[in-house]
Protein backbone atom coordinates (compact mmCIF):
# COMPACT_ATOMS: atom_id res chain seq x y z
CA UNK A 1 0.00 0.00 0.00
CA UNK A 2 1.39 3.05 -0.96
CA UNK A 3 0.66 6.80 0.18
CA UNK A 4 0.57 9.63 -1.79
CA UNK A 5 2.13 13.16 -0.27
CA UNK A 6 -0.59 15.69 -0.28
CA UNK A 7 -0.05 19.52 0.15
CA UNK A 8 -2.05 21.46 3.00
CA UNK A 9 -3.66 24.20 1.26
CA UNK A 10 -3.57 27.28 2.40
CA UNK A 11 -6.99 29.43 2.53
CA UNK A 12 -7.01 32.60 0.22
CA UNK A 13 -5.33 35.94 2.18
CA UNK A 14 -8.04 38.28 2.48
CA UNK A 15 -7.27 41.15 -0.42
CA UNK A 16 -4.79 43.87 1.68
CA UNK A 17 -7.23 47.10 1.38
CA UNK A 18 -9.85 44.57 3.22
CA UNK A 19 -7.07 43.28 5.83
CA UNK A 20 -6.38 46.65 7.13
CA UNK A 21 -9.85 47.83 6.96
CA UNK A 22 -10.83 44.73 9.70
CA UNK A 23 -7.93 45.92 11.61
CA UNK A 24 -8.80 49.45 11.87
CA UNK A 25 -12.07 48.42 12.69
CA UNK A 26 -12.12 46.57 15.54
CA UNK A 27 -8.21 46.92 17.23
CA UNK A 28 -7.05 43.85 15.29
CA UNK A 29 -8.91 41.31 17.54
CA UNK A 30 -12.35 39.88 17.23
CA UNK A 31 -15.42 41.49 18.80
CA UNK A 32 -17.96 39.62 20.72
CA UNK A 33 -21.79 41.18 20.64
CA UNK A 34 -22.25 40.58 24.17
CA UNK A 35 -25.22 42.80 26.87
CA UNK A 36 -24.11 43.14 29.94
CA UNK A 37 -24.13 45.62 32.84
CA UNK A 38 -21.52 47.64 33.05
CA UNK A 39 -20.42 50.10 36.35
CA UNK A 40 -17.49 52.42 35.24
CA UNK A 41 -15.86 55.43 36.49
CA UNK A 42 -13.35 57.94 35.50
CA UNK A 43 -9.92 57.62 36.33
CA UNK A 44 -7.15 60.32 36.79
CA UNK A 45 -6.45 62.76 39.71
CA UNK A 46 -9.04 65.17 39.39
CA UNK A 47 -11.16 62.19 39.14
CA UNK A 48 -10.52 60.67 42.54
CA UNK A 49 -13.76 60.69 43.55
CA UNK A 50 -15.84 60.36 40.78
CA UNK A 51 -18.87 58.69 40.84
CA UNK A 52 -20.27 55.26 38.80
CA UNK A 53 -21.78 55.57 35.40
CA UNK A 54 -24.18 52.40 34.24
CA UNK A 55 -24.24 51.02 31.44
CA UNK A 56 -24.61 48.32 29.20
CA UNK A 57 -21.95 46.73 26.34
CA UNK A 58 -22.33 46.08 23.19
CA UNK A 59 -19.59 44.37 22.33
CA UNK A 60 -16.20 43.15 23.79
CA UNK A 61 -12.77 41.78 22.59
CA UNK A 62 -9.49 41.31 24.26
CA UNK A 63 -8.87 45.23 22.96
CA UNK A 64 -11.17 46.87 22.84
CA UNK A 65 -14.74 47.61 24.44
CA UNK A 66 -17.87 49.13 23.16
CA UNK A 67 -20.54 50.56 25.75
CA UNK A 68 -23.64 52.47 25.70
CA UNK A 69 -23.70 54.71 28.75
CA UNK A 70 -25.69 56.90 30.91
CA UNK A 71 -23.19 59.58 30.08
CA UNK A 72 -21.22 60.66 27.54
CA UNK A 73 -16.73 59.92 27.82
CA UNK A 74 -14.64 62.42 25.74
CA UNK A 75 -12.16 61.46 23.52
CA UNK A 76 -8.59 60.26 25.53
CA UNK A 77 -10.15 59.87 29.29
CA UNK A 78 -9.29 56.78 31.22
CA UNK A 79 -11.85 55.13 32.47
CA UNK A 80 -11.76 51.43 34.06
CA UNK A 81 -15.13 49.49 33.19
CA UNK A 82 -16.34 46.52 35.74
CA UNK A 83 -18.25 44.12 33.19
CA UNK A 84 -20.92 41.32 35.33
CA UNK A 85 -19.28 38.30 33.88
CA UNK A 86 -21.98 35.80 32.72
CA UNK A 87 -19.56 32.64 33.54
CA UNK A 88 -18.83 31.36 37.01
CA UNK A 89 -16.15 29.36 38.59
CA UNK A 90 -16.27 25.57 39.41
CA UNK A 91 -18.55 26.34 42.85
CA UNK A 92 -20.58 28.97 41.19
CA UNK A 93 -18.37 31.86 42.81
CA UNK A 94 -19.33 35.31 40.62
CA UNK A 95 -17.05 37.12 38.50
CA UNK A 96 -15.93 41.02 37.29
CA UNK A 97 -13.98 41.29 34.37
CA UNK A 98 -12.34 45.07 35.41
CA UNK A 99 -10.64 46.83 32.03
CA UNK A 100 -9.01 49.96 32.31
CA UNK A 101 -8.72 51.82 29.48
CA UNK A 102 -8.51 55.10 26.86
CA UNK A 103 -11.61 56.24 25.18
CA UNK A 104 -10.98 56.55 21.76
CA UNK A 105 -14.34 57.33 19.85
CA UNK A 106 -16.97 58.33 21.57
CA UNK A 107 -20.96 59.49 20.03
CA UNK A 108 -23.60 60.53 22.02
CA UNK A 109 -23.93 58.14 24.66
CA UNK A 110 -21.98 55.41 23.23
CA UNK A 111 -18.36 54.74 23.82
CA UNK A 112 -15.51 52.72 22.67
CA UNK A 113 -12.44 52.05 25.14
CA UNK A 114 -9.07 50.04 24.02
CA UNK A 115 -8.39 47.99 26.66
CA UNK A 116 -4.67 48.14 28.18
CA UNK A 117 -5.34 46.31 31.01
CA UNK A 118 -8.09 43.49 31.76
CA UNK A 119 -8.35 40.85 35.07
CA UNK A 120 -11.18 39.09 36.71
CA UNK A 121 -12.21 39.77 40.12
CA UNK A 122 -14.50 37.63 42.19
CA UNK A 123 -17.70 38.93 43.55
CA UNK A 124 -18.95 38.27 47.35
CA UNK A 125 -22.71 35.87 46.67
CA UNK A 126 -25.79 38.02 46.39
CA UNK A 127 -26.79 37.96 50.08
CA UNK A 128 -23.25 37.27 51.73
CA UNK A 129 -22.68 39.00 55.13
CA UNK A 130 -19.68 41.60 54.19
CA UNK A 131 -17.86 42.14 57.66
């Protein structure tokens, strides 16, 4: 019995005007449409006590974030984001994902942040005694 040597084939690269249009787009990652709550907050000295906007996202990558607020961002403010994770751990323990990021486009009440930094936090149960 003899094999024959076949040749992986490679799929087509997208045309390069369409490549860096995808890129500009969306940060070079993928986007997830995903709804959910959203608390964030200003960041920066004069900000040091600034209060919580709500909101909800729209979508989400590992780059960037897009958010429809209660209030509109300007252009270049930091702002960190804490996103109700719809996943849990192993015993059903709650999770944050916390970004912290620079608004780059904002219109009306909608923003978009790229995301420089990202971890998840856990969250106490709905009902736990905080001492």
């Amino acid at each position: 019995m003899m094999r024959r040597k076949t040749e992986l084939q490679r799929s087509p690269e997208p045309p390069p005007d369409k490549a860096k249009r995808d890129v500009a787009d969306n940060g070079g990652s993928r986007r997830f449409a995903l709804r959910l709550a959203i608390r964030c907050r200003r960041l920066g000295v004069e900000f040091i006590s600034d209060r919580i906007v709500v909101g909800k996202s729209v979508s989400i990558g590992s780059k960037g974030l897009l958010f429809k607020a209660s209030e509109a961002f300007p252009p270049g403010q930091v702002v960190e984001a804490f996103i109700d994770w719809p996943m849990r751990l192993y015993n059903g323990v709650r999770l944050t994902l916390v970004v912290e990021g620079v608004v780059v486009r904002s219109a009306g009440n909608q923003v978009e942040v790229c995301i420089e930094k990202y971890e998840f936090r856990t969250r106490a149960a709905v009902g736990a005694l905080v001492r």
